[in-house]
N, C-alpha and C. Protein backbone atom coordinates (compact mmCIF):
# COMPACT_ATOMS: atom_id res chain seq x y z
N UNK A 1 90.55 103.02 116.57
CA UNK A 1 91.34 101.87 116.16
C UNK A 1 91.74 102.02 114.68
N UNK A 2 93.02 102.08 114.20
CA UNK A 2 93.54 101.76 113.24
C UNK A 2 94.27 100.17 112.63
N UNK A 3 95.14 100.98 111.66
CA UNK A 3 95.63 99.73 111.21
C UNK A 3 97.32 99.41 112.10
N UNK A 4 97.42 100.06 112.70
CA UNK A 4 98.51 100.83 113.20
C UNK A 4 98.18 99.64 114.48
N UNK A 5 97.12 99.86 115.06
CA UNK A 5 96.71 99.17 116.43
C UNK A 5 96.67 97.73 115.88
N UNK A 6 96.88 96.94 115.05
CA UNK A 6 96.96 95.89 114.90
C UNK A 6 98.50 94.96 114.26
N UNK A 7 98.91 96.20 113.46
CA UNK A 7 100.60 96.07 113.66
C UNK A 7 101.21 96.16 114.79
N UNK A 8 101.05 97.00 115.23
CA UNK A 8 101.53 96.57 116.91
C UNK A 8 101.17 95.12 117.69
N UNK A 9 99.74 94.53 117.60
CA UNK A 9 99.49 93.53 118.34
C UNK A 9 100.24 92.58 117.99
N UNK A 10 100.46 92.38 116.74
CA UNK A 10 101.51 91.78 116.09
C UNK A 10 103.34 91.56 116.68
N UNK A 11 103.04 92.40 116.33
CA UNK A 11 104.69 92.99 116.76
C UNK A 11 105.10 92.83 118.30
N UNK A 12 104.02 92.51 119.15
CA UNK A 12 104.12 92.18 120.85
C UNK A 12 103.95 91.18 121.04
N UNK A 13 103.08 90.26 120.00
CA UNK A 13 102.70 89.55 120.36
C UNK A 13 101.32 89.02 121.36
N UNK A 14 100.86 90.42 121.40
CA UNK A 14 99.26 90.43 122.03
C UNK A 14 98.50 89.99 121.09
N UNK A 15 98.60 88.77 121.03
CA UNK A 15 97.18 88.03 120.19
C UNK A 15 96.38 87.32 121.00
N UNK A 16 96.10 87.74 122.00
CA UNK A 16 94.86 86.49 122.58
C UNK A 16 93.79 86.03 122.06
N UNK A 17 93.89 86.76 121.17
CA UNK A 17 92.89 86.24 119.99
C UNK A 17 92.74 84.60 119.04
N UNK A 18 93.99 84.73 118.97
CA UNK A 18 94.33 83.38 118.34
C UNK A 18 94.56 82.31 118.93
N UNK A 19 93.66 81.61 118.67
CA UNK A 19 93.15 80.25 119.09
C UNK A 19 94.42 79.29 119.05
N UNK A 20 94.58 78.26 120.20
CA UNK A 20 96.00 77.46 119.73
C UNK A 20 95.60 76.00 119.49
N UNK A 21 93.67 76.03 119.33
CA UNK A 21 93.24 74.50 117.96
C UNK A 21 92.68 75.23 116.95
N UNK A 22 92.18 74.38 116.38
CA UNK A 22 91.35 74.14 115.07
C UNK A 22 89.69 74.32 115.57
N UNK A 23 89.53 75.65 115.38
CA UNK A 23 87.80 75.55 115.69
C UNK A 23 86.74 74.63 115.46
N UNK A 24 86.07 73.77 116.78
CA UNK A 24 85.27 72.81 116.68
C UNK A 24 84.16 72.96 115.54
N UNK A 25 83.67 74.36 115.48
CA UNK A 25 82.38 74.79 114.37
C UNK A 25 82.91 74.85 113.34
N UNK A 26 84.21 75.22 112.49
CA UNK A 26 84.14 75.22 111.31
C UNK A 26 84.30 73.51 110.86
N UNK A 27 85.10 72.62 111.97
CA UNK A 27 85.44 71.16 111.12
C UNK A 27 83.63 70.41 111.48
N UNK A 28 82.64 71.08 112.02
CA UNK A 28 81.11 70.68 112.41
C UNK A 28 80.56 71.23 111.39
N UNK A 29 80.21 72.68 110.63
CA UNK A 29 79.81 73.07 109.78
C UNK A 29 80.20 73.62 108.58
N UNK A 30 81.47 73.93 108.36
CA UNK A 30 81.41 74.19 106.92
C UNK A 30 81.64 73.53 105.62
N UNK A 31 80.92 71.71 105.78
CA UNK A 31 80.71 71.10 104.94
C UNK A 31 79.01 71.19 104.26
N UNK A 32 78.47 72.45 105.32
CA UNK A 32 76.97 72.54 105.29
C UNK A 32 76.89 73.76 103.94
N UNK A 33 77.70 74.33 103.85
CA UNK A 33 78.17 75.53 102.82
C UNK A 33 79.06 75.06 101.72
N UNK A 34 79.97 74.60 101.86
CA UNK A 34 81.11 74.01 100.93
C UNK A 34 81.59 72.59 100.78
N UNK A 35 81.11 72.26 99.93
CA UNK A 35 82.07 70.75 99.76
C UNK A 35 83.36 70.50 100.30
N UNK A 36 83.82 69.71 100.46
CA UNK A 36 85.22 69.05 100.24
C UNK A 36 85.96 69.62 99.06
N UNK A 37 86.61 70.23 98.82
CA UNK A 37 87.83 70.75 97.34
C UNK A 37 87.24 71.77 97.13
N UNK A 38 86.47 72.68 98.10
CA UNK A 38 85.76 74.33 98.12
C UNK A 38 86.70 74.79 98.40
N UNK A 39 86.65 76.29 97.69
CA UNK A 39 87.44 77.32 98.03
C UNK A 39 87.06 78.73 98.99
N UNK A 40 87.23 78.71 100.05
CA UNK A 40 86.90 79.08 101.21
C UNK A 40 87.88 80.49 101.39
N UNK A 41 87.02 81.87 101.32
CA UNK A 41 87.80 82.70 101.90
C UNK A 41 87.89 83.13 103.76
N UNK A 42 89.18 83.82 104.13
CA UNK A 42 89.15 83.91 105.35
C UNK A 42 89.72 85.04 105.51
N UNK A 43 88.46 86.28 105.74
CA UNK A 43 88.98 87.71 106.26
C UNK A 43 90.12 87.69 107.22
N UNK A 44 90.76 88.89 107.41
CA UNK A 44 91.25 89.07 108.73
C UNK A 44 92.11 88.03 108.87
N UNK A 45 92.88 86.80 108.51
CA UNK A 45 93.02 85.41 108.56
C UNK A 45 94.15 85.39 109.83
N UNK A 46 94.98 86.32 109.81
CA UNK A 46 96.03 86.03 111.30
C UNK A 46 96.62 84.81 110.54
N UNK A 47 97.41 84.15 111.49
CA UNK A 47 97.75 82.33 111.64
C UNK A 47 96.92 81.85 111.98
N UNK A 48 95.59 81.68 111.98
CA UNK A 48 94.58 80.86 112.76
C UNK A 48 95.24 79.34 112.09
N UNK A 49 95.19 78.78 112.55
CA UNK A 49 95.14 77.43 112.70
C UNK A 49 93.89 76.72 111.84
N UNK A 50 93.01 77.05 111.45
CA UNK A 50 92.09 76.57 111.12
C UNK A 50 92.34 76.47 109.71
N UNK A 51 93.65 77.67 108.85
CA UNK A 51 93.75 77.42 107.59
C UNK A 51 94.43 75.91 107.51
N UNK A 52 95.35 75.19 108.38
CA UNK A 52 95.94 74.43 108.04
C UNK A 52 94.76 73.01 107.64
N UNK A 53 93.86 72.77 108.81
CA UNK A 53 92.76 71.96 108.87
C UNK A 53 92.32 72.18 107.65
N UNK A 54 91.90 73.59 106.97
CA UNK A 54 91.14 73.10 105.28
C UNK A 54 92.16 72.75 104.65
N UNK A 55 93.18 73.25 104.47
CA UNK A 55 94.35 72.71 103.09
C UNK A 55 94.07 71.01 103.57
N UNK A 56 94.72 70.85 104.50
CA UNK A 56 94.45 69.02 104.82
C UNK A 56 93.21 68.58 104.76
N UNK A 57 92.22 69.23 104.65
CA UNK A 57 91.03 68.44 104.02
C UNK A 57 90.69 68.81 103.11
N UNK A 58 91.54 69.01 101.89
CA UNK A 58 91.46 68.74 100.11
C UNK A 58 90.78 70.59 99.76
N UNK A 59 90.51 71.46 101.10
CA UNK A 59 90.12 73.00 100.71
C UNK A 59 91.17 74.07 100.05
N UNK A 60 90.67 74.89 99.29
CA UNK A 60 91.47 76.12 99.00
C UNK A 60 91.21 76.94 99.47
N UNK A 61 92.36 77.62 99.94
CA UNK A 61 92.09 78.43 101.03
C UNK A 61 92.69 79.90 100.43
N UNK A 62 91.90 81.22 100.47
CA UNK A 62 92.61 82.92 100.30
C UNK A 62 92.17 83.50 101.39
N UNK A 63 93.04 84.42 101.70
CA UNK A 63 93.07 85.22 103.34
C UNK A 63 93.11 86.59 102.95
N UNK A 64 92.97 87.47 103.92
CA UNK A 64 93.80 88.74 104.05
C UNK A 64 94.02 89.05 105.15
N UNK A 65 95.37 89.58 105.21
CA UNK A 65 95.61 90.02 106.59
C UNK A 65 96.91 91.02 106.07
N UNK A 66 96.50 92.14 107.33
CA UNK A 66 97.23 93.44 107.75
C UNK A 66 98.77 92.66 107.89
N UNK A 67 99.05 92.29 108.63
CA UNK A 67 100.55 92.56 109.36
C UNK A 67 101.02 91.06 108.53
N UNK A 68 102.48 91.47 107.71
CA UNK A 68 103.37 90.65 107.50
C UNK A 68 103.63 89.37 108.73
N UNK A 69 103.91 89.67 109.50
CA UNK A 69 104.25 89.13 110.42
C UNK A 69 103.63 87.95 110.97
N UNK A 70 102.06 88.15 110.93
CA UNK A 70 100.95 87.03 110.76
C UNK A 70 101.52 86.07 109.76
N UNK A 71 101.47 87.01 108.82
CA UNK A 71 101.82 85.87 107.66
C UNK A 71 102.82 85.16 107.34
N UNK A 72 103.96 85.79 108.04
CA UNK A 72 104.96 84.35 107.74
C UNK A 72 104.85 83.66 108.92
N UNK A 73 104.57 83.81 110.25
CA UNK A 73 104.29 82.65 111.31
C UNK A 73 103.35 81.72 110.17
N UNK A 74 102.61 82.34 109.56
CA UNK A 74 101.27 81.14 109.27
C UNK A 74 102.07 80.48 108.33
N UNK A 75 102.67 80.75 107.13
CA UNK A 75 103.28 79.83 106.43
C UNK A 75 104.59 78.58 106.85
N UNK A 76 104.89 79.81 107.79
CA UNK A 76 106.38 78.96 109.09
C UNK A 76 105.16 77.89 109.67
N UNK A 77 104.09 77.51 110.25
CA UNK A 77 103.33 76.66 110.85
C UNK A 77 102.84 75.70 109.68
N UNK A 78 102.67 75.98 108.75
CA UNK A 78 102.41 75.26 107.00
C UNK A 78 103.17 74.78 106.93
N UNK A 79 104.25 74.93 107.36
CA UNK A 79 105.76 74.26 106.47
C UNK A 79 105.66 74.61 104.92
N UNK A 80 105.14 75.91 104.41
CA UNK A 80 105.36 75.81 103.04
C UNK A 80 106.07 77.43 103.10
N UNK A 81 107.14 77.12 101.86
CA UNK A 81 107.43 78.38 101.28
C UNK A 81 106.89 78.78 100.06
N UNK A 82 106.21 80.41 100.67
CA UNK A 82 105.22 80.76 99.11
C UNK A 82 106.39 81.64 98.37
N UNK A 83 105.50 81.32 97.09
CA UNK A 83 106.30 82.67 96.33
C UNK A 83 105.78 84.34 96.41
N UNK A 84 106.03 85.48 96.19
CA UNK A 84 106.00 86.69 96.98
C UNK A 84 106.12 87.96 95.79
N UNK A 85 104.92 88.53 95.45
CA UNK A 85 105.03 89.19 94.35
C UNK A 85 103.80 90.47 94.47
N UNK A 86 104.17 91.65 93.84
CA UNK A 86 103.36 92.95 94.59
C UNK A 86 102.34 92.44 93.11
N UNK A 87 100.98 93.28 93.95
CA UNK A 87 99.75 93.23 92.75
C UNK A 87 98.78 94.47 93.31
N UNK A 88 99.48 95.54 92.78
CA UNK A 88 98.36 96.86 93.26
C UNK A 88 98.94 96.95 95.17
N UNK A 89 97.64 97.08 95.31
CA UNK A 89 97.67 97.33 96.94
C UNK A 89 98.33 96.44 97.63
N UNK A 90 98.43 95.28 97.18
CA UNK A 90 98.67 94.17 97.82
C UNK A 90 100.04 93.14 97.75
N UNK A 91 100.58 92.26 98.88
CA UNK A 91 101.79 91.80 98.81
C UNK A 91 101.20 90.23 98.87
N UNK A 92 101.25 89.65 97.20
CA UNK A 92 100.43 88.25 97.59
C UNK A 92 101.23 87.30 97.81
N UNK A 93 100.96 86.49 98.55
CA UNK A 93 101.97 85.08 99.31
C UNK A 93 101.25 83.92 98.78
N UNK A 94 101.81 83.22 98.24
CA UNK A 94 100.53 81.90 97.38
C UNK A 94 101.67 80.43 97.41
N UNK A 95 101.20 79.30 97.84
CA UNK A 95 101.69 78.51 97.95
C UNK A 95 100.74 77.13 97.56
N UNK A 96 100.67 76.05 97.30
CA UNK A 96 99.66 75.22 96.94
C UNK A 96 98.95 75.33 97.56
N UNK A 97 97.34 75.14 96.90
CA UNK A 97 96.18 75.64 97.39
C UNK A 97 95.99 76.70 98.60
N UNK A 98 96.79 77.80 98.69
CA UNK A 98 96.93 78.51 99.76
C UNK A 98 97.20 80.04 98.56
N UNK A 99 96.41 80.92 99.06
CA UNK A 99 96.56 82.71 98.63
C UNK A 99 96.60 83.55 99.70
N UNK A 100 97.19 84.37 100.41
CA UNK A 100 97.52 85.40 100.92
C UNK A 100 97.60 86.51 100.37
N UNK A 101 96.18 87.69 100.07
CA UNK A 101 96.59 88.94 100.40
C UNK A 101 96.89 89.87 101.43
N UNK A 102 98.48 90.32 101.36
CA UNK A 102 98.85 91.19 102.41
C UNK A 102 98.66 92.62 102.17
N UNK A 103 97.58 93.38 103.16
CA UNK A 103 97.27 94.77 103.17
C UNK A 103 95.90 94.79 103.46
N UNK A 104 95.05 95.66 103.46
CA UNK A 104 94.04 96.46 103.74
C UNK A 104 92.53 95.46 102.99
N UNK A 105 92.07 94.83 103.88
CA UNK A 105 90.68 94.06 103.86
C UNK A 105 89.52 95.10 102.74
N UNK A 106 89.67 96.38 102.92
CA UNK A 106 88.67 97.56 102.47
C UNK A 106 89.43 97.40 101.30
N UNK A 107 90.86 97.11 101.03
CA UNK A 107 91.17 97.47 99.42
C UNK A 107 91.13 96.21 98.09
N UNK A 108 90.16 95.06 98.72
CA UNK A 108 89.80 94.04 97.94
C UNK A 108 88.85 94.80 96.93
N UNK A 109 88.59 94.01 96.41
CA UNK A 109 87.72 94.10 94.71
C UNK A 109 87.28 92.61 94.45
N UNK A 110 86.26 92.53 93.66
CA UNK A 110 85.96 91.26 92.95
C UNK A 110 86.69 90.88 92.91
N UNK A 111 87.61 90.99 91.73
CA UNK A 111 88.54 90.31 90.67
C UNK A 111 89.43 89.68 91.85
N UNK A 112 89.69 90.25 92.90
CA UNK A 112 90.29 89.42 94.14
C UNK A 112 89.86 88.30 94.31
N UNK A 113 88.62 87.79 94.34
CA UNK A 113 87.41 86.42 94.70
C UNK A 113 87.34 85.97 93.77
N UNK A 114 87.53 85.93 92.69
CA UNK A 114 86.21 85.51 91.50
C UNK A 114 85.87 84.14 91.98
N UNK A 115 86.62 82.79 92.30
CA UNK A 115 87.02 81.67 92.59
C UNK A 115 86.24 81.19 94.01
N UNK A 116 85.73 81.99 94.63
CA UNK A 116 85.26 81.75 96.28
C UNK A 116 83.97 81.27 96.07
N UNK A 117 83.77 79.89 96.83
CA UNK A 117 82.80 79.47 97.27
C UNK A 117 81.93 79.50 98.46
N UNK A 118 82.80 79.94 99.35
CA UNK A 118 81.95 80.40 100.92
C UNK A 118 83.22 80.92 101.38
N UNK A 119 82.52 82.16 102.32
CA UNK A 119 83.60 82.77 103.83
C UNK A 119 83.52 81.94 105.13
N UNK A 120 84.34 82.21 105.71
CA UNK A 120 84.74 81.65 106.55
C UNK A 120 85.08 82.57 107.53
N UNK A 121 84.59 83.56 108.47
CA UNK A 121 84.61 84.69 109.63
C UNK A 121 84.56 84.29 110.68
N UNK A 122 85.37 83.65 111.14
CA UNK A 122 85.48 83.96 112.78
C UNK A 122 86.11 84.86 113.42
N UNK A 123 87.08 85.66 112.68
CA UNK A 123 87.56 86.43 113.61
C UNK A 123 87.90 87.84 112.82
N UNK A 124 86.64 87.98 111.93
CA UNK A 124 86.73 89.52 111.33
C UNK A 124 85.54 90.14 111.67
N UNK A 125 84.55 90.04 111.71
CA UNK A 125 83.53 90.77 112.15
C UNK A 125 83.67 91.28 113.53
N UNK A 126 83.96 90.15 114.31
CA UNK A 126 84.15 90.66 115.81
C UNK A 126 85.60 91.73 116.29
N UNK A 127 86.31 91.75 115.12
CA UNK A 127 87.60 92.51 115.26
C UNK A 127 87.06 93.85 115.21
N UNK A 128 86.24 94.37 114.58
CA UNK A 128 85.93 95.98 113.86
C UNK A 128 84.58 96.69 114.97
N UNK A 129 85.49 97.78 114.88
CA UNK A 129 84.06 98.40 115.62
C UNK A 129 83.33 99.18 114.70
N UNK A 130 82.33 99.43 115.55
CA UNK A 130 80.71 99.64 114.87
C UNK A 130 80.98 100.27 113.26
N UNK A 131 81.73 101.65 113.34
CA UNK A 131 82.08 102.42 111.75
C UNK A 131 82.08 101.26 110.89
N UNK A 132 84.02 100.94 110.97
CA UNK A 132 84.35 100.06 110.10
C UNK A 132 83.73 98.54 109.84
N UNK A 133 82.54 98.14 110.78
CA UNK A 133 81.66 97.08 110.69
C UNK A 133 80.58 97.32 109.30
N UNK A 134 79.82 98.12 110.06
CA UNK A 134 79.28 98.65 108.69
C UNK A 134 79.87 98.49 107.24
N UNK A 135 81.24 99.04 107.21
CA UNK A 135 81.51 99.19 105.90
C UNK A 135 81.94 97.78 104.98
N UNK A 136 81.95 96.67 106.51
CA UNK A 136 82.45 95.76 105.94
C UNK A 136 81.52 94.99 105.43
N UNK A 137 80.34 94.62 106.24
CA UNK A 137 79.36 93.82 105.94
C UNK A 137 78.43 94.77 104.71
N UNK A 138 78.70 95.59 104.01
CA UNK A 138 78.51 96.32 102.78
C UNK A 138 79.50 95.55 102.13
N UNK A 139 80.52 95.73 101.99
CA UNK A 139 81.75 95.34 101.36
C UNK A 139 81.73 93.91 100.71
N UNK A 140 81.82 93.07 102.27
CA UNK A 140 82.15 91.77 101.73
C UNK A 140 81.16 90.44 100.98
N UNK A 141 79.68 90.78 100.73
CA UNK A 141 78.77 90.51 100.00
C UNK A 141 79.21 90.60 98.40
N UNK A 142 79.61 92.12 98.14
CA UNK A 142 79.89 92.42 97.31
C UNK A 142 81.46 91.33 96.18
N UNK A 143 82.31 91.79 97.19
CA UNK A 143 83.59 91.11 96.48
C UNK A 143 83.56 89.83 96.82
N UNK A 144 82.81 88.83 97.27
CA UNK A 144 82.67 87.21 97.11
C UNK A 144 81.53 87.03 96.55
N UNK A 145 80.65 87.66 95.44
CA UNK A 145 79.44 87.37 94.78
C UNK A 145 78.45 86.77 95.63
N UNK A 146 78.06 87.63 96.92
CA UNK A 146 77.05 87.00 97.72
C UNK A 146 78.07 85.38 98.30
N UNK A 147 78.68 84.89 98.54
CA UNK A 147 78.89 83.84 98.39
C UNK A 147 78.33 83.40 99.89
N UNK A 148 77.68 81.93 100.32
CA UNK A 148 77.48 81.69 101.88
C UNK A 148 78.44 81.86 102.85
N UNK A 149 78.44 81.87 104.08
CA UNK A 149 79.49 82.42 105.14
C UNK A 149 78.81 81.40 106.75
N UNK A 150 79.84 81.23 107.06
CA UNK A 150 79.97 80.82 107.95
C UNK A 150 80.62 81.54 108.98
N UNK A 151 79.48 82.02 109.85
CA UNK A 151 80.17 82.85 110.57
C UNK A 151 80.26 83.01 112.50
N UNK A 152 81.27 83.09 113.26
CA UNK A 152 81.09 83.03 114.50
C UNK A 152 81.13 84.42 115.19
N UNK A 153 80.10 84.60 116.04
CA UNK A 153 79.98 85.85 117.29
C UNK A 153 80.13 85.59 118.43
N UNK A 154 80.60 87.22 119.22
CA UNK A 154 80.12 86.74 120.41
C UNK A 154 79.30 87.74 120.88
N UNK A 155 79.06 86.87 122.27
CA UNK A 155 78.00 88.23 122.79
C UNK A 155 78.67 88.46 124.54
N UNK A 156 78.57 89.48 124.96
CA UNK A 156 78.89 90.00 126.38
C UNK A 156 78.01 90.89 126.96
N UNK A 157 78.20 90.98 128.17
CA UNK A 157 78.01 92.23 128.79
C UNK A 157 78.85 93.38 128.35
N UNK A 158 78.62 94.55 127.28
CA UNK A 158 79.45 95.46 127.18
C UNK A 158 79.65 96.71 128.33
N UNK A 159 79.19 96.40 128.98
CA UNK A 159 79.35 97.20 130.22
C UNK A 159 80.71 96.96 131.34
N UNK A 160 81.26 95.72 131.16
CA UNK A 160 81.88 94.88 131.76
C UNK A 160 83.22 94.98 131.03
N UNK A 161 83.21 95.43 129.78
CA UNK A 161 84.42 95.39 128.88
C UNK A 161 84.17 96.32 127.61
N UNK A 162 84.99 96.17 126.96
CA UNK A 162 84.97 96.86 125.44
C UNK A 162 85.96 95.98 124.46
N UNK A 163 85.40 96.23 122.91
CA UNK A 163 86.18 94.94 122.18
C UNK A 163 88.09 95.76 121.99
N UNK A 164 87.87 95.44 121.13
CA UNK A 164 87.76 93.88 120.49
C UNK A 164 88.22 92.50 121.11
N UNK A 165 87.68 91.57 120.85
CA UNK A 165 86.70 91.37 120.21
C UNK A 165 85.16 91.92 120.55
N UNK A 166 84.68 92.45 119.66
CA UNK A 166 83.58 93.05 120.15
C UNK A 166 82.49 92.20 120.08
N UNK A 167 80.80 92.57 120.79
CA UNK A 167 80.26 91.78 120.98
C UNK A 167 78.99 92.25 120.02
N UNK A 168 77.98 91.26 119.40
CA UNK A 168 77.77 91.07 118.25
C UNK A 168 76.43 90.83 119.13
N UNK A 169 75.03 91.12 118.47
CA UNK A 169 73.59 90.33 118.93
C UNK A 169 73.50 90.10 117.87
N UNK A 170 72.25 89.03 118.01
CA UNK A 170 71.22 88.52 116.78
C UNK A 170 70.35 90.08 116.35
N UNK A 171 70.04 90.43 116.59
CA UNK A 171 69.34 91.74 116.16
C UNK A 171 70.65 92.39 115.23
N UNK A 172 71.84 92.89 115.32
CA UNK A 172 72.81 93.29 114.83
C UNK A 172 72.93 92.49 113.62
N UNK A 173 73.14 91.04 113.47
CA UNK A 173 73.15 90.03 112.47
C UNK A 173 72.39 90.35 111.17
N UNK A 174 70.64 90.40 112.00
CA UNK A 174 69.70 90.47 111.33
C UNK A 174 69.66 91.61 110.69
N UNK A 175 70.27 92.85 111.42
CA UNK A 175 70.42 94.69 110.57
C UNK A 175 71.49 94.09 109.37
N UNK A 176 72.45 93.69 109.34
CA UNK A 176 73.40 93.63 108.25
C UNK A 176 73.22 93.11 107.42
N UNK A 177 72.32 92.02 107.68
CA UNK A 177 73.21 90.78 106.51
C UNK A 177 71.13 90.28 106.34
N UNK A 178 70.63 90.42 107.23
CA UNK A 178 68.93 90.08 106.45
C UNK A 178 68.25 90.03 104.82
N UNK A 179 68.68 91.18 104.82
CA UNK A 179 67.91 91.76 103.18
C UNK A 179 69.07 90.93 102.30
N UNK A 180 69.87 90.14 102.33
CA UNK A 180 71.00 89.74 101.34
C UNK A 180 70.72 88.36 101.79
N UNK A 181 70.86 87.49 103.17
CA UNK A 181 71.26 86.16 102.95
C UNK A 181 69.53 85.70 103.71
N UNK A 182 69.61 84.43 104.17
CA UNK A 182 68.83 83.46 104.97
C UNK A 182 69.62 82.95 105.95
N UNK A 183 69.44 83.64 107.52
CA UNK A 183 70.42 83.56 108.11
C UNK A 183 69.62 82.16 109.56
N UNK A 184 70.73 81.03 109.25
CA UNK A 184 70.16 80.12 110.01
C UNK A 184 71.47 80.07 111.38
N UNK A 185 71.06 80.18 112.98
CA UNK A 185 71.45 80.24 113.40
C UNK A 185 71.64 78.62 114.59
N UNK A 186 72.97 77.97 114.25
CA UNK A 186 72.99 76.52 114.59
C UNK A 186 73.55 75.99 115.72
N UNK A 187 74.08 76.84 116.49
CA UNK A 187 74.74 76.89 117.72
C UNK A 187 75.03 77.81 118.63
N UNK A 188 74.90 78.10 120.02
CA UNK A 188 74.96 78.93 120.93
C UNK A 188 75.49 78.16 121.93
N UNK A 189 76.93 78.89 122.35
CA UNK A 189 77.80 78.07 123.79
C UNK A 189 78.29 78.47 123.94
N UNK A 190 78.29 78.66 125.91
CA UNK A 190 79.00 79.23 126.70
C UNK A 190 80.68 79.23 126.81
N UNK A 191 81.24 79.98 126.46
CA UNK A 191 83.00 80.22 126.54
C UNK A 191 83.09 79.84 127.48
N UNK A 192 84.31 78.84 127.25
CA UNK A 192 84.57 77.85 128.80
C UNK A 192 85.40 79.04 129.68
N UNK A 193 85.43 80.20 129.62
CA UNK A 193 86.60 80.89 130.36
C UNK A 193 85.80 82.01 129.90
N UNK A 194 86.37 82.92 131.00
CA UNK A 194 85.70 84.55 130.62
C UNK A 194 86.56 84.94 129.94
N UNK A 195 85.67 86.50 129.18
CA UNK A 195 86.49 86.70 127.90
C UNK A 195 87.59 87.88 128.59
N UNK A 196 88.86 87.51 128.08
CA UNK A 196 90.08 88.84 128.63
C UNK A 196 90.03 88.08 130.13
N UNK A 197 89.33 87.12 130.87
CA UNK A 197 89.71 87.56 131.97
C UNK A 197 88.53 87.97 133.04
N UNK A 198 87.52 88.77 132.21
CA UNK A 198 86.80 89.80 132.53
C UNK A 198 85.22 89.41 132.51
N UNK A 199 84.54 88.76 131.94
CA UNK A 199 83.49 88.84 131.59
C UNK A 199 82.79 87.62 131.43
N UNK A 200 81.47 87.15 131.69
CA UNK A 200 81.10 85.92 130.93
C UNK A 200 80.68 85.98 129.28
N UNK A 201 80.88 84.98 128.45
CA UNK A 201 80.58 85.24 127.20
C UNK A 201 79.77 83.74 126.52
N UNK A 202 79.05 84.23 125.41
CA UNK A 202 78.60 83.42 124.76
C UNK A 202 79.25 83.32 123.42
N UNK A 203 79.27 82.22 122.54
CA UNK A 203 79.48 82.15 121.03
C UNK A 203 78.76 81.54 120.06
N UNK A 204 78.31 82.36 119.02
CA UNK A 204 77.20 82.05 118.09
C UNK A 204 77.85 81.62 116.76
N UNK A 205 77.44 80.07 116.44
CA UNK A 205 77.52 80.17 115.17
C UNK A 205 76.59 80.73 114.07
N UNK A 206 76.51 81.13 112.69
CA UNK A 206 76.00 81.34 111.79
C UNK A 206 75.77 80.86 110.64
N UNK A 207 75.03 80.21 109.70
CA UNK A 207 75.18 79.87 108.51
C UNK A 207 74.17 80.86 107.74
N UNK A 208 74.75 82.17 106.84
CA UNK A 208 74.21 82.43 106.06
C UNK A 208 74.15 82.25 104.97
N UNK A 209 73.28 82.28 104.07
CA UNK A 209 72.95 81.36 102.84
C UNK A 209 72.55 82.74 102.10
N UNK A 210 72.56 83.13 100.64
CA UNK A 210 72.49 83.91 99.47
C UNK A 210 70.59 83.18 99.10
N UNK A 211 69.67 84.60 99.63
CA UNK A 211 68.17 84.53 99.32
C UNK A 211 68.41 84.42 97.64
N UNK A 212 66.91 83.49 97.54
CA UNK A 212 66.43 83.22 96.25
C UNK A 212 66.18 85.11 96.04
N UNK A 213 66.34 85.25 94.01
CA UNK A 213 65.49 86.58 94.25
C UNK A 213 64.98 86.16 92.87
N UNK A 214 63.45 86.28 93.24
CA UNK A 214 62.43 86.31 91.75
C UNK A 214 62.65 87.35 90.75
């Protein structure tokens, strides 16, 4: 899987990925991580729908996402026109309380975050397979200063299918992200529909929290 395989999904319009509400767990928990007028990053961000829900509840919201194309549906669904200006790697789209970096998730840096109060992952971890997983959950600790995360999985029979979205255990959770956060796990529920079609599935929420260190 490249970056290539996701410009295309784009470009067809194969997103079954993208949800057509506002995820019940983030408007349930991520007042448990972030206040009201938090600035909330969102890997991977697509159009999810869920950015519109924080801007309307007083959040700031920065994304990244691969394909142009995501990104102006998402601002066309905003009703806002951003302004559009290159910065290094990146093509940033910024509109009130709203940041868009367009390009490569791996080519963030600090100085990208400084401002972030919690992540917001529902639909980047489960996008990447095993390699580029790794590199991310290294990664993204780093360029949001540890910041808490709120995060959703799923789990399957991988025998039955292959991702993406790929499927995620608590043991997997606990390899990545243990030695860095306090990972409290607050919800587990059955996908009203099999996943693709294909499979039965579960979905896990996450709240990881940044360990005390003496």
């Amino acid at each position: 899987m490249d970056k290539q395989f996701w410009y295309d999904r784009w470009e067809k319009e194969e997103i079954a990925f993208h949800e057509d509400t506002v995820n019940p767990r983030l408007t349930k928990y991520i007042q448990r991580i972030s206040p009201m007028g938090g600035h909330v990053f969102v890997p991977l961000c697509g159009k999810t729908l869920d950015i519109g829900w924080l801007l309307e509840n007083g959040y700031k919201v920065t994304g990244v996402e691969l394909s142009r194309t995501a990104i102006d549906s998402l601002f066309e669904q905003l009703r806002l026109s951003p302004k559009v200006r290159d910065m290094g790697k990146f093509v940033v789209h910024s509109a009130a309380g709203i940041t868009i970096y367009e390009g490569d998730f791996f080519d963030l840096k600090q100085i990208h975050l400084l401002e972030i109060d919690c992540v917001y992952d529902r639909a980047s971890l489960v996008a990447l397979p095993q390699g580029l997983r790794k590199q991310y959950v290294t990664l993204l600790p780093q360029i949001t200063s540890h910041a808490p995360q709120l995060l959703i999985t799923l789990h399957y029979d991988i025998t039955q299918m292959d991702g993406p979205p790929f499927a995620i255990t608590s043991e997997d959770i606990r390899t990545y992200y243990q030695q860095l956060f306090t990972l409290t796990r607050v919800e587990t529920v059955n996908m009203p529909n099999k996943l693709k079609g294909k499979c039965e599935a579960t979905s896990t929420t996450w709240l990881l929290t940044k360990k005390d260190v003496e």
